[in-house]
C-alpha atoms as a PDB file:
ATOM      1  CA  UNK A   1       0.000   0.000   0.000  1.00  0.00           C
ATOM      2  CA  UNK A   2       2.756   2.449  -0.453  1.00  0.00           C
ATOM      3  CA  UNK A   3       1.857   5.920  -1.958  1.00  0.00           C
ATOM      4  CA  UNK A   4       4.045   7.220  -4.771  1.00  0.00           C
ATOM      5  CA  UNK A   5       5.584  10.467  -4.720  1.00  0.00           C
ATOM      6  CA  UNK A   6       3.921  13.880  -5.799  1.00  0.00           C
ATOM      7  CA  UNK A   7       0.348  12.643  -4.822  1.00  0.00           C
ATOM      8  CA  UNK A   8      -0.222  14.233  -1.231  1.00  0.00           C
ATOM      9  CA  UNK A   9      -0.207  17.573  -0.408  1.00  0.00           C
ATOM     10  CA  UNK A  10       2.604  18.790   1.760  1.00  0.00           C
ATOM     11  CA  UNK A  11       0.554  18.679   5.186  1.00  0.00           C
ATOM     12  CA  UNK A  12      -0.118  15.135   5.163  1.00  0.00           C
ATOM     13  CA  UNK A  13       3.369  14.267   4.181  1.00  0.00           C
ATOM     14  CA  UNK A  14       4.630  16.584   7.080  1.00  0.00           C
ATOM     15  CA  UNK A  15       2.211  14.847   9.655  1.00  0.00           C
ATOM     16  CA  UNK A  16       3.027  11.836   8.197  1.00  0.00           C
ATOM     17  CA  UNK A  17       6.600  12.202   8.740  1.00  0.00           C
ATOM     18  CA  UNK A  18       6.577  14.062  12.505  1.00  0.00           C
ATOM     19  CA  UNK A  19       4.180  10.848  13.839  1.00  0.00           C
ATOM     20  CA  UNK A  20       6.749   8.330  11.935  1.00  0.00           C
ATOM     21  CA  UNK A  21       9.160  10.234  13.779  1.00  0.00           C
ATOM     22  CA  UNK A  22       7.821  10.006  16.972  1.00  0.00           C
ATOM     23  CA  UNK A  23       6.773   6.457  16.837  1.00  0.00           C
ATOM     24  CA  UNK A  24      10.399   5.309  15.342  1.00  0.00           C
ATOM     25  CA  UNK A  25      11.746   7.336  18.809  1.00  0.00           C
ATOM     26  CA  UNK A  26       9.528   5.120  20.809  1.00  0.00           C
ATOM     27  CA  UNK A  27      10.467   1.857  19.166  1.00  0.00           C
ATOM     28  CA  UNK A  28      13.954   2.128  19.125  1.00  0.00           C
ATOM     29  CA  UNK A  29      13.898   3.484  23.011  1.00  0.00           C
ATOM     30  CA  UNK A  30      12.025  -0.105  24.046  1.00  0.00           C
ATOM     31  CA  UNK A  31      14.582  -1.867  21.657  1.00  0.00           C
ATOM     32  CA  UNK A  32      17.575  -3.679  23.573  1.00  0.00           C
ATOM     33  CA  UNK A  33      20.433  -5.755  22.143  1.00  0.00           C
ATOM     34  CA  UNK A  34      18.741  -9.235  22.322  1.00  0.00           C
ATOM     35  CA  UNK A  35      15.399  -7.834  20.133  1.00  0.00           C
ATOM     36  CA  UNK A  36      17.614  -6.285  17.378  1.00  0.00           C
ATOM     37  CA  UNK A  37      18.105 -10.140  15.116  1.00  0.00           C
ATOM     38  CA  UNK A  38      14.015 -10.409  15.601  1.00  0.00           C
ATOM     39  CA  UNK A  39      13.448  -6.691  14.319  1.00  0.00           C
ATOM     40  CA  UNK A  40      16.015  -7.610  11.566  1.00  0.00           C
ATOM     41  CA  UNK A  41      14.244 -10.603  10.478  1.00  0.00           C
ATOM     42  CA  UNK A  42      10.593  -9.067  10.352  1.00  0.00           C
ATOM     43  CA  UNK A  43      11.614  -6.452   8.743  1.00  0.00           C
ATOM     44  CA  UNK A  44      12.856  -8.559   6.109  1.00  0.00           C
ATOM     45  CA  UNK A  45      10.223 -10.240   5.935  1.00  0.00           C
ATOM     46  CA  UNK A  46       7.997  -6.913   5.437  1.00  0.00           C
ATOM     47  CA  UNK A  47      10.106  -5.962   3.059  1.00  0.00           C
ATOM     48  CA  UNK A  48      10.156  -9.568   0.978  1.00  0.00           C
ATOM     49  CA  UNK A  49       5.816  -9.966   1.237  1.00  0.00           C
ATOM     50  CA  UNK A  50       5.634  -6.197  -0.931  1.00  0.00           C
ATOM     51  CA  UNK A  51       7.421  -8.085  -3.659  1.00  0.00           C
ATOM     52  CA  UNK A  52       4.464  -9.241  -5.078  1.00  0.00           C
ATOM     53  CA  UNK A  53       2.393  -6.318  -6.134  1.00  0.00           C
ATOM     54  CA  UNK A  54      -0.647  -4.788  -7.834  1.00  0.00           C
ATOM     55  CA  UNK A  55      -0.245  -1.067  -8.920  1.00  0.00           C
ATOM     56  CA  UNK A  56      -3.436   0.312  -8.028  1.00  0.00           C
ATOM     57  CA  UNK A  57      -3.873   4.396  -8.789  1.00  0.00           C
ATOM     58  CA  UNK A  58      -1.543   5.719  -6.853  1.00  0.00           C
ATOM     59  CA  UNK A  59      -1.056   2.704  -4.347  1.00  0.00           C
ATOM     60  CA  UNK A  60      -1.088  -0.930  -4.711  1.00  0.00           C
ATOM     61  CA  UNK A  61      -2.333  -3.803  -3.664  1.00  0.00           C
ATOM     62  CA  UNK A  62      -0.462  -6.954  -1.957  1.00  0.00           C
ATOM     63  CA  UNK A  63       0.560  -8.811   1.132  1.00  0.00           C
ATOM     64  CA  UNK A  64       1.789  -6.744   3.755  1.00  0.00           C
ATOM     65  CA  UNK A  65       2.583  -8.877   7.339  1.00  0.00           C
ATOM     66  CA  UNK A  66       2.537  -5.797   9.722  1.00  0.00           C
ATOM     67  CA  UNK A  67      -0.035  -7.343  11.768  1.00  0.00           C
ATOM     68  CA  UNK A  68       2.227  -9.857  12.546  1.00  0.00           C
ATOM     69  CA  UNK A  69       5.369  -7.578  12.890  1.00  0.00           C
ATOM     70  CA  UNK A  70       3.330  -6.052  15.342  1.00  0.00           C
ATOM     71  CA  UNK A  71       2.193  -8.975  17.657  1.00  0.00           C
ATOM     72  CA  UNK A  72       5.648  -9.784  18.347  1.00  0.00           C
ATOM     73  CA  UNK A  73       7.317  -6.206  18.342  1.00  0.00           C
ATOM     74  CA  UNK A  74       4.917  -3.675  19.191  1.00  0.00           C
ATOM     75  CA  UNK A  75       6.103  -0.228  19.178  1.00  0.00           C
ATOM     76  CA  UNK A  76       9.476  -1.615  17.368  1.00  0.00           C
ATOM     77  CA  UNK A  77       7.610  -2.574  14.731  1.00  0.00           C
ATOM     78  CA  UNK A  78       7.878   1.622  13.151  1.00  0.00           C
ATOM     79  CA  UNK A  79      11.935   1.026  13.304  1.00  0.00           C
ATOM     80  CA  UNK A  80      11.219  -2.249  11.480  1.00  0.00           C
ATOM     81  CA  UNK A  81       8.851  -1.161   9.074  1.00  0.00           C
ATOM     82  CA  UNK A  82      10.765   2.115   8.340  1.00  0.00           C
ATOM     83  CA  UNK A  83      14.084   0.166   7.550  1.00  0.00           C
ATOM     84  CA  UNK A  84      12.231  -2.169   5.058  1.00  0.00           C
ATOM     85  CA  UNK A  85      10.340   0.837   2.772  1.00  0.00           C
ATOM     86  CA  UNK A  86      13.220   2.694   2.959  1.00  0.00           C
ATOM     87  CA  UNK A  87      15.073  -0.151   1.073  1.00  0.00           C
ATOM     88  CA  UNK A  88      12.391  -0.587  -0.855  1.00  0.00           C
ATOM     89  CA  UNK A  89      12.010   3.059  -2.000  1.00  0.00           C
ATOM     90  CA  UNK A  90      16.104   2.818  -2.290  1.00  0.00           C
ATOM     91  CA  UNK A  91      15.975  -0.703  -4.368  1.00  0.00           C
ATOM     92  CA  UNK A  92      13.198  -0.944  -6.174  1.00  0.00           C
ATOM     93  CA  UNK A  93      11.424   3.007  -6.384  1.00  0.00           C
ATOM     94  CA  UNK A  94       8.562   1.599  -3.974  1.00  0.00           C
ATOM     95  CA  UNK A  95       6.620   4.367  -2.573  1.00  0.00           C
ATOM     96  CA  UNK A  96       9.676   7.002  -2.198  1.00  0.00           C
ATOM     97  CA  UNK A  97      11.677   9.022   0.568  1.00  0.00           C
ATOM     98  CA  UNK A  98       8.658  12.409  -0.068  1.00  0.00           C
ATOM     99  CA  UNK A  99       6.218  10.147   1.616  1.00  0.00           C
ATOM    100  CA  UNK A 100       8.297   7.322   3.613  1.00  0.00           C
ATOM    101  CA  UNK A 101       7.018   9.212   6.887  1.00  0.00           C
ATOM    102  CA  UNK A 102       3.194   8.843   5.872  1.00  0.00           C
ATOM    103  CA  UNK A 103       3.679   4.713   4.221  1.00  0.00           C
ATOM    104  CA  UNK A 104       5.843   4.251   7.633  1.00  0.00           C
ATOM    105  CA  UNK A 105       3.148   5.540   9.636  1.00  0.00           C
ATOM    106  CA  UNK A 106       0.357   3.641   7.877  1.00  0.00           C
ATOM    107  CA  UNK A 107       1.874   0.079   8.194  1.00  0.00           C
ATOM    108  CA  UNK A 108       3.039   0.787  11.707  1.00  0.00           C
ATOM    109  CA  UNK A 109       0.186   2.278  13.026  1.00  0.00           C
ATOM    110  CA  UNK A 110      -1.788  -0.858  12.464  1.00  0.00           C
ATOM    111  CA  UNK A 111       0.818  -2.910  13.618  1.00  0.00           C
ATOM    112  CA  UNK A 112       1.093  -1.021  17.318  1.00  0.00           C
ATOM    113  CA  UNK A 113      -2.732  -1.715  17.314  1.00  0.00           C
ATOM    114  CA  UNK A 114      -3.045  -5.151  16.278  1.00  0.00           C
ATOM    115  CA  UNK A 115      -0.044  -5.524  19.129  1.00  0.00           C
ATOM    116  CA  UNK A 116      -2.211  -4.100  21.935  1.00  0.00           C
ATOM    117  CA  UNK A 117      -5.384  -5.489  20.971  1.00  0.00           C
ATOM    118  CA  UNK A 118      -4.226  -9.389  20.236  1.00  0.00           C
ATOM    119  CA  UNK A 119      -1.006 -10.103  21.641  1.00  0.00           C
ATOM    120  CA  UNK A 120      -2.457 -10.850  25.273  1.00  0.00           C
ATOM    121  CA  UNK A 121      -4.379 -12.945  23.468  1.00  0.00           C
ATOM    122  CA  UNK A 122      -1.879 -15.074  21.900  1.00  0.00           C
ATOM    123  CA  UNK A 123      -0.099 -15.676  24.675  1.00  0.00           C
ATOM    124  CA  UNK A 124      -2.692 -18.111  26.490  1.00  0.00           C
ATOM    125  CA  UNK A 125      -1.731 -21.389  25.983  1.00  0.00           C
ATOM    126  CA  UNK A 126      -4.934 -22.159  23.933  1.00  0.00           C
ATOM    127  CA  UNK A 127      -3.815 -22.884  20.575  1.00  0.00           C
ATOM    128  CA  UNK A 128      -7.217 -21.934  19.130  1.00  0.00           C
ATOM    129  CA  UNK A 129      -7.615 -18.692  20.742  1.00  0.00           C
ATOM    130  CA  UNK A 130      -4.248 -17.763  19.880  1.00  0.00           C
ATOM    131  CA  UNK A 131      -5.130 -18.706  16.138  1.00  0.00           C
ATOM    132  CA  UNK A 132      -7.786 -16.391  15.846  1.00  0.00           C
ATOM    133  CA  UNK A 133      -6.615 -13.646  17.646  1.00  0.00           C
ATOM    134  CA  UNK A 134      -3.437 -14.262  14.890  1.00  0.00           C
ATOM    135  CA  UNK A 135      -6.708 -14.074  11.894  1.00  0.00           C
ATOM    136  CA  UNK A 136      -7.768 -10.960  13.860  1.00  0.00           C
ATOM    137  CA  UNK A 137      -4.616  -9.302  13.954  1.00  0.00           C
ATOM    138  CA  UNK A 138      -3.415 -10.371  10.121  1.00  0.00           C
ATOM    139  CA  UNK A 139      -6.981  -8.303   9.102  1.00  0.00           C
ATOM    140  CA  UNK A 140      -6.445  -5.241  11.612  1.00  0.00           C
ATOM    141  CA  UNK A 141      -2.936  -4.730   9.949  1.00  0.00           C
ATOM    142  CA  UNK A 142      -4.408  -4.881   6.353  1.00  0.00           C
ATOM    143  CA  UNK A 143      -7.616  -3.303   7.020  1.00  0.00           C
ATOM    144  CA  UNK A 144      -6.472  -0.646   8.902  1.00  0.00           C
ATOM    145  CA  UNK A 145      -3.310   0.274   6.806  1.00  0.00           C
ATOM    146  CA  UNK A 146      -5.805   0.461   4.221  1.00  0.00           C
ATOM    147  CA  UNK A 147      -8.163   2.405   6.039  1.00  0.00           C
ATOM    148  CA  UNK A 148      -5.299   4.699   6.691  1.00  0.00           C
ATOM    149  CA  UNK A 149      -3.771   5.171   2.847  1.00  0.00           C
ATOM    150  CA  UNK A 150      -7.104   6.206   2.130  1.00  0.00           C
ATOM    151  CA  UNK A 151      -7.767   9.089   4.609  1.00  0.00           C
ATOM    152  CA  UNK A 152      -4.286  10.560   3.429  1.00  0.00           C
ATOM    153  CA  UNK A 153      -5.611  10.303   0.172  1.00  0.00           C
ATOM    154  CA  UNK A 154      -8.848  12.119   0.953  1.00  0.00           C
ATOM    155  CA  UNK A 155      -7.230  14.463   3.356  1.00  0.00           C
ATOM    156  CA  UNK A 156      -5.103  15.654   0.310  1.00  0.00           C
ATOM    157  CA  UNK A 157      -7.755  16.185  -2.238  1.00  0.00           C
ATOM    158  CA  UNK A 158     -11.853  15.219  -2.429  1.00  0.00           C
ATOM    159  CA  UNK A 159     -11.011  13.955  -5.875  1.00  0.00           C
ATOM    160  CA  UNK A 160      -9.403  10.819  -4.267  1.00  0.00           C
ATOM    161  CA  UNK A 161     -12.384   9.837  -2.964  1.00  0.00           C
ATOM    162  CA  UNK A 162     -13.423   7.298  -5.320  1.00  0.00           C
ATOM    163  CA  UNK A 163     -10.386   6.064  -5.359  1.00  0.00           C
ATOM    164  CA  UNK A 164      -9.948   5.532  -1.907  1.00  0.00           C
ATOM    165  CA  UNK A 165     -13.385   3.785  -1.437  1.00  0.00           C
ATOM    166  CA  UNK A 166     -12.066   1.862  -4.102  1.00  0.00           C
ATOM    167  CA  UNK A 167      -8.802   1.062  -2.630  1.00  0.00           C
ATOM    168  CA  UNK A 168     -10.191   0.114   0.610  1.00  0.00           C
ATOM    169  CA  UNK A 169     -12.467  -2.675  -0.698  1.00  0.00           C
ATOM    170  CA  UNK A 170      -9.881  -3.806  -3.175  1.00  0.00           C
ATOM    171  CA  UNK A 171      -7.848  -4.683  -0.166  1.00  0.00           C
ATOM    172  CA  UNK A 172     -10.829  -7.363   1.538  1.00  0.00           C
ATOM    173  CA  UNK A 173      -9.648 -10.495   0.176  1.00  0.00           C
ATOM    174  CA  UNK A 174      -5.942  -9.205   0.896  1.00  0.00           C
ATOM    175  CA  UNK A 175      -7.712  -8.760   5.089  1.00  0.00           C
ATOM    176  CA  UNK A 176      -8.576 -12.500   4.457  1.00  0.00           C
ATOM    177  CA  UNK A 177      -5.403 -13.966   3.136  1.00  0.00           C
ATOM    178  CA  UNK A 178      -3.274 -11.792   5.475  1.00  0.00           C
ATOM    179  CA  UNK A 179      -5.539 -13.289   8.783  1.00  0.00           C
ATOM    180  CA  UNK A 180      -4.612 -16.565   7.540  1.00  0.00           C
ATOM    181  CA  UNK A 181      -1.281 -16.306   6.805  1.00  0.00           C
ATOM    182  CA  UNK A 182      -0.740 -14.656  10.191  1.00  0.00           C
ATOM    183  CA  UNK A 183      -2.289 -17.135  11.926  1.00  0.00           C
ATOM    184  CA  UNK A 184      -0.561 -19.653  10.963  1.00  0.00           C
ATOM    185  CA  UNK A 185       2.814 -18.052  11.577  1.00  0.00           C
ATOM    186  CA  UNK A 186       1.377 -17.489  15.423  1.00  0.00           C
ATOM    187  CA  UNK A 187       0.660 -21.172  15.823  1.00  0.00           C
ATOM    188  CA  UNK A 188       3.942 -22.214  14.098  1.00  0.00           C
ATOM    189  CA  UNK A 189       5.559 -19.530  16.398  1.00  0.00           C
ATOM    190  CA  UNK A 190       3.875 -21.018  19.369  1.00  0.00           C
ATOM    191  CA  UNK A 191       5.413 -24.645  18.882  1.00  0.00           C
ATOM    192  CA  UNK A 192       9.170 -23.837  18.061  1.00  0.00           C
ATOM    193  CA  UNK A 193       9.846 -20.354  19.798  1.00  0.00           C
ATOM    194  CA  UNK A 194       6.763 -19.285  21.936  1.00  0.00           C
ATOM    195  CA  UNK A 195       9.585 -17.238  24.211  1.00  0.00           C
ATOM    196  CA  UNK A 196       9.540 -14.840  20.602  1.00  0.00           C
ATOM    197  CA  UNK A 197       5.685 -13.991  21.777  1.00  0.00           C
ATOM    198  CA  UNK A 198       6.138 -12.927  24.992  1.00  0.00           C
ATOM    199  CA  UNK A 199       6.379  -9.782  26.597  1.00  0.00           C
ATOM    200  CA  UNK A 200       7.877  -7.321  24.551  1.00  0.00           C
ATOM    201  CA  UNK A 201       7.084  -3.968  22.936  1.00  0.00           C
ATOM    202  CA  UNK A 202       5.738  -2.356  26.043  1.00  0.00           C
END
């Protein structure tokens, strides 16, 4: 869902930016030495699931994973997410440095959400409950980065509006698919390194 360059006005993209800012502050002040291989890893794996894209206006469509970057790192999770679309915008002309703040901010926002809202949840030892608080999480992160790309869009013009709408239901079956996936990372998560879903992030 990243948002190419010269579409938003300058006030989103400086909003965008300051609340990236602050909530890349955050993360790296609750990271600690032992955390940095796991941010590493999920960020690469961010960064790998945008691979396989659908331009869509000025957005696209595809996997994205930040609801499960955020069930295991929380607040880290805008360090994380910030490393992997700056490579991306670096690598591959993904989004672009003009509006890194605002994509940061509306993959990691989600992710901080879906982390407060599920990961108690995960942590009970009930496999099932912990599988569909992972579905629940995997469509928060989607849904609400989605929900999120389009209020920039709106915010910077009324003439995205259709667009946005459109954007925003376009991105359903991705909700779906991303629930699943996520939940079956939690459960696989849960039976060879539960210790990587514990307390962390606050």
């Amino acid at each position: 869902m990243h948002i190419s360059e010269g579409v938003l006005s300058a006030p989103v993209l400086v909003a965008g930016a300051l609340l990236t800012v602050g909530g890349t502050a955050l993360g790296l002040k609750k990271m600690d030495y032992e955390k940095i291989p796991e941010v590493a890893v999920l960020s690469s794996a961010f960064f790998v699931a945008s691979f396989i894209h659908v331009p869509f206006g000025p957005s696209s469509v595809h996997l994205v994973l930040n609801g499960l970057v955020g069930i295991i790192l929380g607040w880290m999770a805008f360090p994380s997410i910030l490393v992997a679309l700056a490579l991306q915008a670096l690598l591959f002309q993904f989004g672009g440095f003009t509006s890194l703040g605002i994509n940061t901010f509306n993959m990691a926002a989600p992710a901080v959400i879906a982390y407060y809202l599920f990961n108690f949840l995960i942590r009970k030892a009930n496999h099932l409950i912990s599988m569909l608080a992972g579905f629940g999480a995997g469509m928060i992160g989607v849904g609400l980065g989605a929900l999120f790309v389009a209020i920039a869009l709106v915010t910077t013009g009324e003439g995205f509006l259709n667009v946005a709408k459109i954007l925003v239901v376009a991105h359903f079956p991705v909700m779906v698919i991303e629930g699943i996936v996520t939940s079956f990372c939690i459960v696989f998560l849960k039976k060879v390194k539960p210790e990587i879903l514990g307390e962390v992030g606050r």
